[in-house]
PDB file of N, CA and C in Angstrom:
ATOM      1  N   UNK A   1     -12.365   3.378 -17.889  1.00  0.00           N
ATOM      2  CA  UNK A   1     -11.110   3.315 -18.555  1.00  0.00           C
ATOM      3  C   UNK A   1     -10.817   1.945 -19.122  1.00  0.00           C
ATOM      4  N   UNK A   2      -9.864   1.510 -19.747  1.00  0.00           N
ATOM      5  CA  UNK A   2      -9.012   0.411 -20.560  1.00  0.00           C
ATOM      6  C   UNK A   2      -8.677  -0.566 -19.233  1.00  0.00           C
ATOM      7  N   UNK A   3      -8.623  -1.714 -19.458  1.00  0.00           N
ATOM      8  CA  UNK A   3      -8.604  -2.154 -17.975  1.00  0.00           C
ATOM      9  C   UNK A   3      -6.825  -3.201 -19.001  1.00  0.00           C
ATOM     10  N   UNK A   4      -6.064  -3.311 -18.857  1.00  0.00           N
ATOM     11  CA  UNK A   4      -5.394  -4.296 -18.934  1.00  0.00           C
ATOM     12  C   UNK A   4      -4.399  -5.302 -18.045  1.00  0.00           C
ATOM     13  N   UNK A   5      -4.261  -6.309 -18.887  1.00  0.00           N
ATOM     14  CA  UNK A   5      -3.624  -7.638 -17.834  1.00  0.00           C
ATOM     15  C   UNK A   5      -2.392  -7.623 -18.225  1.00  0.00           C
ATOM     16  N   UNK A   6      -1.448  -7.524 -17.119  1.00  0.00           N
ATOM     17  CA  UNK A   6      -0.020  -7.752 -17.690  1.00  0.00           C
ATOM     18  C   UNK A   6       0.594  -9.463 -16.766  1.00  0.00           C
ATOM     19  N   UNK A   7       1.053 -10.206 -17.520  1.00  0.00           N
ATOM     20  CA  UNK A   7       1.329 -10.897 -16.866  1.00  0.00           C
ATOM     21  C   UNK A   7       2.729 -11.005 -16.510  1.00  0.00           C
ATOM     22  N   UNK A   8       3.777 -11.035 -15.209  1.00  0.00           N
ATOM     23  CA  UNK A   8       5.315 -11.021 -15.237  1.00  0.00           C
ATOM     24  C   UNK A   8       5.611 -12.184 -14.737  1.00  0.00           C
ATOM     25  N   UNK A   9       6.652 -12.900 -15.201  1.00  0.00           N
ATOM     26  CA  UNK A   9       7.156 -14.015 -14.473  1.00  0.00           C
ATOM     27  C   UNK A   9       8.698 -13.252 -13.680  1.00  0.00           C
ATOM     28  N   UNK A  10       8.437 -14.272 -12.231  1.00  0.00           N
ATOM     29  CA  UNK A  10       8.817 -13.971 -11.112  1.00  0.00           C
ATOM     30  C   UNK A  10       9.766 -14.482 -10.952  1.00  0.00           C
ATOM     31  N   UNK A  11      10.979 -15.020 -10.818  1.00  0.00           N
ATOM     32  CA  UNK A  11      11.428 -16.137 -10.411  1.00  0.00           C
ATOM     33  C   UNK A  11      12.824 -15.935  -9.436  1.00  0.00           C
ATOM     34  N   UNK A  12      13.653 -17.180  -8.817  1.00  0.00           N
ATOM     35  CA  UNK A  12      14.233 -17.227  -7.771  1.00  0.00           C
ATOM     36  C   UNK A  12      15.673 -17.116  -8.603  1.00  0.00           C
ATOM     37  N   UNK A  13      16.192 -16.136  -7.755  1.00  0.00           N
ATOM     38  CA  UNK A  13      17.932 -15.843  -8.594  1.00  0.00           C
ATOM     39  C   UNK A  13      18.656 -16.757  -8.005  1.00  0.00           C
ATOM     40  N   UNK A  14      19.805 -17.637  -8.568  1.00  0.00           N
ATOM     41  CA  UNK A  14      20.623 -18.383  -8.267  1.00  0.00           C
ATOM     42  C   UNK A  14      21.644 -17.171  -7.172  1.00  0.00           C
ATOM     43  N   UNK A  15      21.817 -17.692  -6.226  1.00  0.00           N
ATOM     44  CA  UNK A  15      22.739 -16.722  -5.737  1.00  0.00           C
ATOM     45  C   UNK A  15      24.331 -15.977  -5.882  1.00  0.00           C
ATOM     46  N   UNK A  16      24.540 -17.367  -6.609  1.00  0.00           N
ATOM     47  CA  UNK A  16      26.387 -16.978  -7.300  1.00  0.00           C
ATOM     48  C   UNK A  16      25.900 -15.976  -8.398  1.00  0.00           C
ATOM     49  N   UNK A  17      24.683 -16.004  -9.427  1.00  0.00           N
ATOM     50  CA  UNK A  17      24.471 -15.160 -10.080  1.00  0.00           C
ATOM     51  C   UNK A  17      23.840 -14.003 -10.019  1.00  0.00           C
ATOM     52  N   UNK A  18      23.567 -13.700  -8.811  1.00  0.00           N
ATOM     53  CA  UNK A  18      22.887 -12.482  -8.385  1.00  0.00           C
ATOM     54  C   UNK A  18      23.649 -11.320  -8.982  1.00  0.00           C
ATOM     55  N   UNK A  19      23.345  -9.805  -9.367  1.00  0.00           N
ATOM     56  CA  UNK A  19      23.538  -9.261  -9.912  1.00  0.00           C
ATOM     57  C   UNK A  19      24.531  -8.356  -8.683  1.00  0.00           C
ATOM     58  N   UNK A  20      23.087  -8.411  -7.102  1.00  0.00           N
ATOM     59  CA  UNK A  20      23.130  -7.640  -5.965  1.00  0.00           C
ATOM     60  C   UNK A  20      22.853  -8.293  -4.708  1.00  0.00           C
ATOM     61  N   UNK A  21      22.999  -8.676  -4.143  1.00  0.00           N
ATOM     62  CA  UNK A  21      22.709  -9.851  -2.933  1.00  0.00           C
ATOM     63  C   UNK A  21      21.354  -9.711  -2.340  1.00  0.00           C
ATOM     64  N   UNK A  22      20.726  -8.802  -2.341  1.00  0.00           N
ATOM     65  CA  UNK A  22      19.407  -7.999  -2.020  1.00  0.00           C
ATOM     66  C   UNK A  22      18.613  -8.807  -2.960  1.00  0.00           C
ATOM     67  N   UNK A  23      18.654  -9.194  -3.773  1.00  0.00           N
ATOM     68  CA  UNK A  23      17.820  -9.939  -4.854  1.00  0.00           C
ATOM     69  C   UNK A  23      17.643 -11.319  -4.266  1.00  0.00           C
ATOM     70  N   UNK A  24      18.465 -11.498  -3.585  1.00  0.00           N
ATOM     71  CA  UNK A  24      18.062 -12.989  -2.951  1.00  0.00           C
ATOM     72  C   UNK A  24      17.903 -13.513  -1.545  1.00  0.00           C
ATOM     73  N   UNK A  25      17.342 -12.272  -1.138  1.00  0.00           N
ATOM     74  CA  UNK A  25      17.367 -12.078  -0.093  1.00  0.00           C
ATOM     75  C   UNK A  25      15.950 -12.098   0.365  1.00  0.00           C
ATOM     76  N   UNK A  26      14.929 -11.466  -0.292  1.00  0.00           N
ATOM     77  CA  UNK A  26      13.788 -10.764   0.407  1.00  0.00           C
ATOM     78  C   UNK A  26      12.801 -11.078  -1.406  1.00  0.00           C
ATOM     79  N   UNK A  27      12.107 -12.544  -1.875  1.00  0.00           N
ATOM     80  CA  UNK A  27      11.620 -12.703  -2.771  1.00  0.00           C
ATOM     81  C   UNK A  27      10.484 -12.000  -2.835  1.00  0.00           C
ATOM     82  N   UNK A  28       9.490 -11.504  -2.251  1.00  0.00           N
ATOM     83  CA  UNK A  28       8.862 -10.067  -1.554  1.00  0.00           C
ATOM     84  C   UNK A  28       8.714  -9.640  -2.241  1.00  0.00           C
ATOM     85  N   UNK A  29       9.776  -8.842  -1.917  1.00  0.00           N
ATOM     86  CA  UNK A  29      10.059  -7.721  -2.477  1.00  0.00           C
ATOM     87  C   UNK A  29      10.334  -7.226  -4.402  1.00  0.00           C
ATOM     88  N   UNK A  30      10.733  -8.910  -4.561  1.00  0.00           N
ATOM     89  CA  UNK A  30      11.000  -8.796  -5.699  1.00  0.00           C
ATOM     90  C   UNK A  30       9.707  -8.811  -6.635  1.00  0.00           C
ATOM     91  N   UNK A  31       8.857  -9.371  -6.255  1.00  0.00           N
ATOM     92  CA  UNK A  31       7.281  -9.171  -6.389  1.00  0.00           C
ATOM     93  C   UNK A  31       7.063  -8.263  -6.767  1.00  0.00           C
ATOM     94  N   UNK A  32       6.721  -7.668  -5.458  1.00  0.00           N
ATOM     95  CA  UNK A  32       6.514  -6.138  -5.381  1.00  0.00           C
ATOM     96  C   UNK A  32       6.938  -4.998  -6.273  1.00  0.00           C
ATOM     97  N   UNK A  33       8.263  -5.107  -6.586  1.00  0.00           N
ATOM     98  CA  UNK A  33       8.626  -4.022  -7.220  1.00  0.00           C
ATOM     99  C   UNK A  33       8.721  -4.395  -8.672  1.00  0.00           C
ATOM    100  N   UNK A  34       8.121  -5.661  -9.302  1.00  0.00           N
ATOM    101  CA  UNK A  34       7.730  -5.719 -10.710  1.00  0.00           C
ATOM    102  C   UNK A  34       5.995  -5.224 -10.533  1.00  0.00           C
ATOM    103  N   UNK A  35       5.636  -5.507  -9.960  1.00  0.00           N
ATOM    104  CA  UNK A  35       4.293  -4.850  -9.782  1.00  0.00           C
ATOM    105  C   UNK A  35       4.612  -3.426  -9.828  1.00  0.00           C
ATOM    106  N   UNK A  36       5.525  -2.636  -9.064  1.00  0.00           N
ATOM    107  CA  UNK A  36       5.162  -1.123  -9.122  1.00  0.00           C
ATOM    108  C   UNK A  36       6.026  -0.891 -10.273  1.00  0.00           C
ATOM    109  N   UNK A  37       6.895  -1.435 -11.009  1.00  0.00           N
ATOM    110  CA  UNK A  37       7.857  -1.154 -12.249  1.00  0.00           C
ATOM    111  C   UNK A  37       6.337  -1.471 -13.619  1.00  0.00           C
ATOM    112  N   UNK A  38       5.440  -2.433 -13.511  1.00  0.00           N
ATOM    113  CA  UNK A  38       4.092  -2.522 -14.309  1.00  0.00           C
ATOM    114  C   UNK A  38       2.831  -1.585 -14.288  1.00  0.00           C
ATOM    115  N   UNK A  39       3.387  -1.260 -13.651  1.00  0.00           N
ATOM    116  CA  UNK A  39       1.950  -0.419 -12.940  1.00  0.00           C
ATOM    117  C   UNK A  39       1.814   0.922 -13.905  1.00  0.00           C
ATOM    118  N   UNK A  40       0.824   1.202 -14.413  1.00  0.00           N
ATOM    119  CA  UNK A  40       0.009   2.052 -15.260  1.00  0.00           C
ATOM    120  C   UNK A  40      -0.284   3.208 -15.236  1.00  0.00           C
ATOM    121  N   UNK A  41      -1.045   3.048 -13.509  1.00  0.00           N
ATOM    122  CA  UNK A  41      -1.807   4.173 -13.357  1.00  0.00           C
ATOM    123  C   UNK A  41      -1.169   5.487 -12.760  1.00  0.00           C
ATOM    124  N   UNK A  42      -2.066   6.293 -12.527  1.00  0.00           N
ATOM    125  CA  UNK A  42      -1.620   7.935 -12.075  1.00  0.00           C
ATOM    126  C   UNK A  42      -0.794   7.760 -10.712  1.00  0.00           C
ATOM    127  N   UNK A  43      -1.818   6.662  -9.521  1.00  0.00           N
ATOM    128  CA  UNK A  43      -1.517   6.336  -8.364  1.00  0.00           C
ATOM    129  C   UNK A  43      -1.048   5.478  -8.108  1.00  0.00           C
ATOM    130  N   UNK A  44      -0.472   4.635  -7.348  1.00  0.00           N
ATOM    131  CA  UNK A  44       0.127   3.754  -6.934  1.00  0.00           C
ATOM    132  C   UNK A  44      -0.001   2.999  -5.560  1.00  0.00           C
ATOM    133  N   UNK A  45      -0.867   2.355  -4.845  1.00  0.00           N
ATOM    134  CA  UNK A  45      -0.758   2.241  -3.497  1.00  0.00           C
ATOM    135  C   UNK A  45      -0.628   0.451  -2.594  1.00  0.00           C
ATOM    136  N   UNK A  46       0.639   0.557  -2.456  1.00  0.00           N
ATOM    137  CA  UNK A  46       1.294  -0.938  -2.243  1.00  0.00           C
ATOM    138  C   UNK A  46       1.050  -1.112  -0.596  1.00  0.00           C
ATOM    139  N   UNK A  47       0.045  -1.952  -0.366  1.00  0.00           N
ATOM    140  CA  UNK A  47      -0.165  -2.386   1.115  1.00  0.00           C
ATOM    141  C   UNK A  47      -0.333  -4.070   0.963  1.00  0.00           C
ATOM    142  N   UNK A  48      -0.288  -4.303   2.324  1.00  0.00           N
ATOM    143  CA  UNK A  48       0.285  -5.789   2.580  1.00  0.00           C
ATOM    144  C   UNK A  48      -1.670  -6.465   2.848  1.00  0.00           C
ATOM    145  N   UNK A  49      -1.422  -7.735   2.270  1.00  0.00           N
ATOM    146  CA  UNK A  49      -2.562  -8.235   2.053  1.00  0.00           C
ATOM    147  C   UNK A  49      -3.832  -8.333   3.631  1.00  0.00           C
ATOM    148  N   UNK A  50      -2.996  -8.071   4.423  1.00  0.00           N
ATOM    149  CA  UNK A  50      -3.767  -7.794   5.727  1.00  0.00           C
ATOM    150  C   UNK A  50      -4.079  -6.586   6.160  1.00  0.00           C
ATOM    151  N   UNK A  51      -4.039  -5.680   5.513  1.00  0.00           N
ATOM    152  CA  UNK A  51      -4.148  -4.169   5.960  1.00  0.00           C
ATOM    153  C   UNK A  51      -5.349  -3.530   5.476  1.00  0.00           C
ATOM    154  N   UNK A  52      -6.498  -3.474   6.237  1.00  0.00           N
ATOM    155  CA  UNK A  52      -7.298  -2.254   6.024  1.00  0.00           C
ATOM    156  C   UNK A  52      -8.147  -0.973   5.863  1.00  0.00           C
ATOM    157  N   UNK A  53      -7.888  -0.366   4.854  1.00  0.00           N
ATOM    158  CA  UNK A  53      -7.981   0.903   5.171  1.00  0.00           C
ATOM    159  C   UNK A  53      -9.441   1.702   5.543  1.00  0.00           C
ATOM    160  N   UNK A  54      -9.442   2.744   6.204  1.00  0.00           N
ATOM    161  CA  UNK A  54     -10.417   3.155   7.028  1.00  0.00           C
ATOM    162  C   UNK A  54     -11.747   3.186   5.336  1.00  0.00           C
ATOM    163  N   UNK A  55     -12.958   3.543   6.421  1.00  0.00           N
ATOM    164  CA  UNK A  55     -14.182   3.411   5.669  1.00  0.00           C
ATOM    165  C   UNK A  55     -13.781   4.852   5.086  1.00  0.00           C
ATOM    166  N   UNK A  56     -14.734   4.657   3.696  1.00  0.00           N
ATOM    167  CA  UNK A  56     -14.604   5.968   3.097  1.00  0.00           C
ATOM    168  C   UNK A  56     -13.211   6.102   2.389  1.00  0.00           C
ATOM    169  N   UNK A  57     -12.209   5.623   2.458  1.00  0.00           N
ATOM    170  CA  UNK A  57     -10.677   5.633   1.755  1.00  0.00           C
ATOM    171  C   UNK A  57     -10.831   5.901   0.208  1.00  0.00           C
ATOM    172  N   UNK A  58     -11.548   4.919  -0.240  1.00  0.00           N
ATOM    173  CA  UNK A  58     -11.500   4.860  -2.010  1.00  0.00           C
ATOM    174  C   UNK A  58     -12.236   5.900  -2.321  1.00  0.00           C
ATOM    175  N   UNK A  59     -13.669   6.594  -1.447  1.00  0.00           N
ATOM    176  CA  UNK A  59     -14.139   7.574  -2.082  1.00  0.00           C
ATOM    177  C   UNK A  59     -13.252   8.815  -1.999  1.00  0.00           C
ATOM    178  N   UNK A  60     -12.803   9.228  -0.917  1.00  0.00           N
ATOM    179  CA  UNK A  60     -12.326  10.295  -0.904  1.00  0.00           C
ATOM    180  C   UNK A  60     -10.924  10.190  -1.607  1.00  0.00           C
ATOM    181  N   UNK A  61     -10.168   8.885  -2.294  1.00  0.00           N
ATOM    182  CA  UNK A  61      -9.120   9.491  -3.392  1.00  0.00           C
ATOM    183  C   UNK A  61      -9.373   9.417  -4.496  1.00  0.00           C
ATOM    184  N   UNK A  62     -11.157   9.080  -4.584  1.00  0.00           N
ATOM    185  CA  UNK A  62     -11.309   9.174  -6.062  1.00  0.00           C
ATOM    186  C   UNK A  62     -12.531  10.080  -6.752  1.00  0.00           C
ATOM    187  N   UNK A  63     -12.808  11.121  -5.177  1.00  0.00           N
ATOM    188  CA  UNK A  63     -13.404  12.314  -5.566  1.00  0.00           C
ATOM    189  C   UNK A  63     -12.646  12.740  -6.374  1.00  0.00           C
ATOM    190  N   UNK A  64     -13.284  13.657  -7.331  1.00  0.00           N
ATOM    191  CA  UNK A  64     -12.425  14.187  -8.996  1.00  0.00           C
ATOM    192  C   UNK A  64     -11.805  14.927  -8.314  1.00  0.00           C
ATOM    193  N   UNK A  65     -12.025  16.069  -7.679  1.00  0.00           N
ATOM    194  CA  UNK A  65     -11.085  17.292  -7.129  1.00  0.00           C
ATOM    195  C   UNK A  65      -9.955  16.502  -6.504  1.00  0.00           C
ATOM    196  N   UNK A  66     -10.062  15.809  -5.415  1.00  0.00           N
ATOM    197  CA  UNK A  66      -9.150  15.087  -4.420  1.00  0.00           C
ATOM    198  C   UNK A  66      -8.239  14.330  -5.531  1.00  0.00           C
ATOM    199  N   UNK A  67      -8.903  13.456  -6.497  1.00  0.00           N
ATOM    200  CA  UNK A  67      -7.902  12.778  -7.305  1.00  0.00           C
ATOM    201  C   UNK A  67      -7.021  13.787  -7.898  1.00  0.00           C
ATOM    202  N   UNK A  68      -7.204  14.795  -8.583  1.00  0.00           N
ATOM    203  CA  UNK A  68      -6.702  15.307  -9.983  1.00  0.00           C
ATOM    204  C   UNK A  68      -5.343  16.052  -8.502  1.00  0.00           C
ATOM    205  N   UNK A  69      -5.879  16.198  -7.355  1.00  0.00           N
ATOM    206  CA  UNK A  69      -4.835  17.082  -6.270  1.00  0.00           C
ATOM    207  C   UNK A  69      -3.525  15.937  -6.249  1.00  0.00           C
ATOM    208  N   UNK A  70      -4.201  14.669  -5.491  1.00  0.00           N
ATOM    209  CA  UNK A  70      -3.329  13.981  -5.094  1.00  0.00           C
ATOM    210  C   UNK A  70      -2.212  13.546  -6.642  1.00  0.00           C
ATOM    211  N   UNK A  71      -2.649  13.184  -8.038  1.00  0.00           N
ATOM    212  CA  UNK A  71      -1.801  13.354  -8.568  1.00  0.00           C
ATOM    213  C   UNK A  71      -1.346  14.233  -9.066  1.00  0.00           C
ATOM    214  N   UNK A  72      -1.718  15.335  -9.035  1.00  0.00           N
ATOM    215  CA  UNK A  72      -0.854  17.187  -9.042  1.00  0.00           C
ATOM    216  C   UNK A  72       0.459  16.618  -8.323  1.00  0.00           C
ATOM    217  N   UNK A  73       0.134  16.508  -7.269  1.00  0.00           N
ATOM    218  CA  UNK A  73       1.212  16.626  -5.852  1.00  0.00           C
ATOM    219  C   UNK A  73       2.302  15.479  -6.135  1.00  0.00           C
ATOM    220  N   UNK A  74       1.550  13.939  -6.540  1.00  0.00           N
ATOM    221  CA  UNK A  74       2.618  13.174  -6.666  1.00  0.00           C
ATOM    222  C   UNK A  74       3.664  13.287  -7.835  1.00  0.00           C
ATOM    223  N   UNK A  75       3.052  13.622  -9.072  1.00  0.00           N
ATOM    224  CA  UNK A  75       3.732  14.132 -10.279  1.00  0.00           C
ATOM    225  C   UNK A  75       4.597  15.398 -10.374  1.00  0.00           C
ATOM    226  N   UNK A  76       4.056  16.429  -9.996  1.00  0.00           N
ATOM    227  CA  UNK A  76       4.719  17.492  -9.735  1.00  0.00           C
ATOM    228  C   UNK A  76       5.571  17.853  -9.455  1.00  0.00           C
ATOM    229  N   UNK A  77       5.179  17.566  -7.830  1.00  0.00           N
ATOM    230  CA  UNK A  77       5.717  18.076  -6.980  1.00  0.00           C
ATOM    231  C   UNK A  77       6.337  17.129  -6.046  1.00  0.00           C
ATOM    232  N   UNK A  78       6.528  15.482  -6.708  1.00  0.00           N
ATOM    233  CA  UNK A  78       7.395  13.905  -6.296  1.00  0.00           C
ATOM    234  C   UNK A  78       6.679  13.768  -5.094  1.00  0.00           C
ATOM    235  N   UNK A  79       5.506  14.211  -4.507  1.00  0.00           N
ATOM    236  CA  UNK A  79       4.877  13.622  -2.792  1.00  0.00           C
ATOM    237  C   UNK A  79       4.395  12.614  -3.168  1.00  0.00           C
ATOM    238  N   UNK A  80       5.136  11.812  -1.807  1.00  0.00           N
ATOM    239  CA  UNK A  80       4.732  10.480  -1.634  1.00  0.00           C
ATOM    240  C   UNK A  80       3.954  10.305  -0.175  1.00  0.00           C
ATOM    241  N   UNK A  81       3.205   9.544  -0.196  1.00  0.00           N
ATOM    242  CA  UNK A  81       2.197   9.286   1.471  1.00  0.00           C
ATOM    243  C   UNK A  81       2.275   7.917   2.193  1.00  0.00           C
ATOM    244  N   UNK A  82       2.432   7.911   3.366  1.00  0.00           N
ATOM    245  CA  UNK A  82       2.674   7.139   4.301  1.00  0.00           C
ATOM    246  C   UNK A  82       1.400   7.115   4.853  1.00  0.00           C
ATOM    247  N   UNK A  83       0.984   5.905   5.194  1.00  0.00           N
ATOM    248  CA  UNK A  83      -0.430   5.983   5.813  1.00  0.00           C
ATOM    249  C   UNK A  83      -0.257   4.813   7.005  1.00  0.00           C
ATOM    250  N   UNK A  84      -0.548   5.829   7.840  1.00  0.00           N
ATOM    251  CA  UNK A  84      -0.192   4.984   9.593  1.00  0.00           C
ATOM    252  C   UNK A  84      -1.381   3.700   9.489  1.00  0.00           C
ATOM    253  N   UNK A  85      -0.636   2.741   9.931  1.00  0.00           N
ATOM    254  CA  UNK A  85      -1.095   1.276  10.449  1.00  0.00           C
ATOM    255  C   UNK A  85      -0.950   1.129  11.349  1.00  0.00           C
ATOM    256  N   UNK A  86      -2.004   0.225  11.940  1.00  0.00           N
ATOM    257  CA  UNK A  86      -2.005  -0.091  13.506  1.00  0.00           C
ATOM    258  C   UNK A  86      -2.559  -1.555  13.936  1.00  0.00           C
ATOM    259  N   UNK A  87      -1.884  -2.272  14.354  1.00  0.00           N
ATOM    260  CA  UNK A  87      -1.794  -3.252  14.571  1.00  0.00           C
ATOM    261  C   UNK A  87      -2.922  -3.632  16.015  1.00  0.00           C
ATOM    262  N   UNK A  88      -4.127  -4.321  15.705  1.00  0.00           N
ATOM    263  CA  UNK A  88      -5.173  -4.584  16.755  1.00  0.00           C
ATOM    264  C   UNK A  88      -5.082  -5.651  17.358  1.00  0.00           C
ATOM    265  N   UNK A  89      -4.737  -5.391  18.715  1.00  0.00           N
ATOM    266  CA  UNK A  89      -4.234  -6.381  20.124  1.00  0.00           C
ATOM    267  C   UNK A  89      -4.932  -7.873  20.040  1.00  0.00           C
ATOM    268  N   UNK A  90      -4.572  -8.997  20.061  1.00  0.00           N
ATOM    269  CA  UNK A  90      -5.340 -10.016  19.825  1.00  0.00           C
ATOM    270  C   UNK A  90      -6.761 -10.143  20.719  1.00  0.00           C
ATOM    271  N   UNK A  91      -6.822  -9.725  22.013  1.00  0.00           N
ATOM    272  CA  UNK A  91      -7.976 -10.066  22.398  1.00  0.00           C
ATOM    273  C   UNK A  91      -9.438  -8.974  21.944  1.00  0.00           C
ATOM    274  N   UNK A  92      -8.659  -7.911  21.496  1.00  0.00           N
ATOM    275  CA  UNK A  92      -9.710  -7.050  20.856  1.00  0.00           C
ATOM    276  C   UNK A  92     -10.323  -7.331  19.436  1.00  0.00           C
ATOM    277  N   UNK A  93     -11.703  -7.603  19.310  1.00  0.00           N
ATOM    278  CA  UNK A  93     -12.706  -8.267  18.338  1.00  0.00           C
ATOM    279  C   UNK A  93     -12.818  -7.110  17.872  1.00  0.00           C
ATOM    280  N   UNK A  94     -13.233  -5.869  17.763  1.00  0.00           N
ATOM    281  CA  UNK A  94     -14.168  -4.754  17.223  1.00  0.00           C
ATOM    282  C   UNK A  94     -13.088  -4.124  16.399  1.00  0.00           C
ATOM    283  N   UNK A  95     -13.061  -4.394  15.367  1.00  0.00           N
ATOM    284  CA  UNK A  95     -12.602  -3.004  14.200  1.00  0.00           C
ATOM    285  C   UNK A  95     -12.689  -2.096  14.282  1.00  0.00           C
ATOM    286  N   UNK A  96     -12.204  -1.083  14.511  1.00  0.00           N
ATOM    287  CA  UNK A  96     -12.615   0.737  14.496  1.00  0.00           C
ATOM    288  C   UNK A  96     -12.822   1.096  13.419  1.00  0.00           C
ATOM    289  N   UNK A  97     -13.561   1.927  13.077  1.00  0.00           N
ATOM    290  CA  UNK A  97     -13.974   2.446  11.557  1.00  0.00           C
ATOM    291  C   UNK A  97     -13.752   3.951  12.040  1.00  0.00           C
ATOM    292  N   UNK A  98     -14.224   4.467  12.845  1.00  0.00           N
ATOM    293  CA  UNK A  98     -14.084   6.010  12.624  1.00  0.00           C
ATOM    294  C   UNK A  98     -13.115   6.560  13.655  1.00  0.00           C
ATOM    295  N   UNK A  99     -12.614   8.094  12.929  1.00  0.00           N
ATOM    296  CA  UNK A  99     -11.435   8.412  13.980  1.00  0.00           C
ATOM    297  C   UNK A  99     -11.602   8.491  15.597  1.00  0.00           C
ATOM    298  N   UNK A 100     -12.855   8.625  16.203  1.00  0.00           N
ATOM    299  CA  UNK A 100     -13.318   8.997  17.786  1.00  0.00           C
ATOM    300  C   UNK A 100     -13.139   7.271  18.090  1.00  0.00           C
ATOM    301  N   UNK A 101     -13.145   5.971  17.485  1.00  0.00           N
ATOM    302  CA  UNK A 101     -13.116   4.808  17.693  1.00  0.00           C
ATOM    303  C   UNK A 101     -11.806   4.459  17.867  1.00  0.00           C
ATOM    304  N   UNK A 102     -10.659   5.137  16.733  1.00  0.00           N
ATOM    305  CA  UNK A 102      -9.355   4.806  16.870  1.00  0.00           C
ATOM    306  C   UNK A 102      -8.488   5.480  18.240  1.00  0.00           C
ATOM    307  N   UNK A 103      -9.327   6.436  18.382  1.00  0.00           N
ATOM    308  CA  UNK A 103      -8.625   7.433  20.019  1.00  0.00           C
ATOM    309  C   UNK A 103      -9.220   6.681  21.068  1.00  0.00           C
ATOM    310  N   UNK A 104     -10.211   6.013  20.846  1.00  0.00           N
ATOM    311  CA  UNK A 104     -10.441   5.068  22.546  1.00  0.00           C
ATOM    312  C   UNK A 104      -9.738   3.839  22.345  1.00  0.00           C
ATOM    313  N   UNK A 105      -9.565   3.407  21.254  1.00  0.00           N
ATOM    314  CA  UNK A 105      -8.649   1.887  21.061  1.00  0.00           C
ATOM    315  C   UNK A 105      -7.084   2.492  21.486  1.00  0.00           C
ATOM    316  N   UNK A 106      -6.255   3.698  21.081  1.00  0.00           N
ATOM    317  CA  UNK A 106      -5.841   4.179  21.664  1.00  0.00           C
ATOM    318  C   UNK A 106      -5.320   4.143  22.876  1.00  0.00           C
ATOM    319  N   UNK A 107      -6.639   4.895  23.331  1.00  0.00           N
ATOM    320  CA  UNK A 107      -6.435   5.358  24.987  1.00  0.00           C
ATOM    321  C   UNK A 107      -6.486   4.285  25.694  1.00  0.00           C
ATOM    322  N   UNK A 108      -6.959   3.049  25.559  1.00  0.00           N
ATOM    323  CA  UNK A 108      -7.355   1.485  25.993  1.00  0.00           C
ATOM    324  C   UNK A 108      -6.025   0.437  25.668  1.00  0.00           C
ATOM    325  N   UNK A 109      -5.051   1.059  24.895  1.00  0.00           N
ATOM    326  CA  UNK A 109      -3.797   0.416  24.814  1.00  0.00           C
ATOM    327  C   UNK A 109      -4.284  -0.612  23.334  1.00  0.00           C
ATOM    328  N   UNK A 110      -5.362  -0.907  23.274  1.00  0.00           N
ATOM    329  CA  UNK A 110      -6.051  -1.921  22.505  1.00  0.00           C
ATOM    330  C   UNK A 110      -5.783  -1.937  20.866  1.00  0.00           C
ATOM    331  N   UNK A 111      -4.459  -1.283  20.438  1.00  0.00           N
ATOM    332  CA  UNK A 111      -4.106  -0.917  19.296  1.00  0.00           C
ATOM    333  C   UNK A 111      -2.527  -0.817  19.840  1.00  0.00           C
TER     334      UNK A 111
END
């Protein structure tokens, strides 16, 4: 596909001039939601720069069948997806990659 660059400038609202107090509150956010107000594509998927997702993720939403479903569903029919995060206990080193790995990290408290 067309790959393009949009560039937005970001910047910090004076607070007497805030429109909404929320604007100067959480600069984040304000990021964020010029990114998803720019955003192009069919999908959309906003995660935090430390988060990641299980092996296999990108193939299976960008199998053709699986893709053309998931945006059926989001366009359509407005579904949106939540995808559980889990936060790995500091003394635990090993990443889990597969689901039988995430049920003993689990059962081990270790998540």
């Amino acid at each position: 596909g067309r790959c393009r660059l949009i560039i937005s400038l970001v910047y910090g609202v004076d607070p007497s001039k805030a429109r909404i107090e929320f604007d100067t509150l959480y600069p984040i956010n304000a990021l964020r939601n010029v990114a998803v107000r720019e955003a192009s594509s069919d999908l959309l998927m906003v995660i935090d720069v430390d988060f990641i997702p299980s092996s296999g993720f990108w193939e299976f939403c960008t199998e053709p069948a699986m893709y053309m479903e998931l945006v059926s569903r989001a366009v359509q029919d407005k579904h949106v997806w939540a995808l559980v995060s889990l936060e790995l206990h500091e003394t635990f080193l090993h990443l889990p990659l597969e689901k039988h790995e995430m049920g003993r990290c689990l059962h081990n408290k270790s998540v």
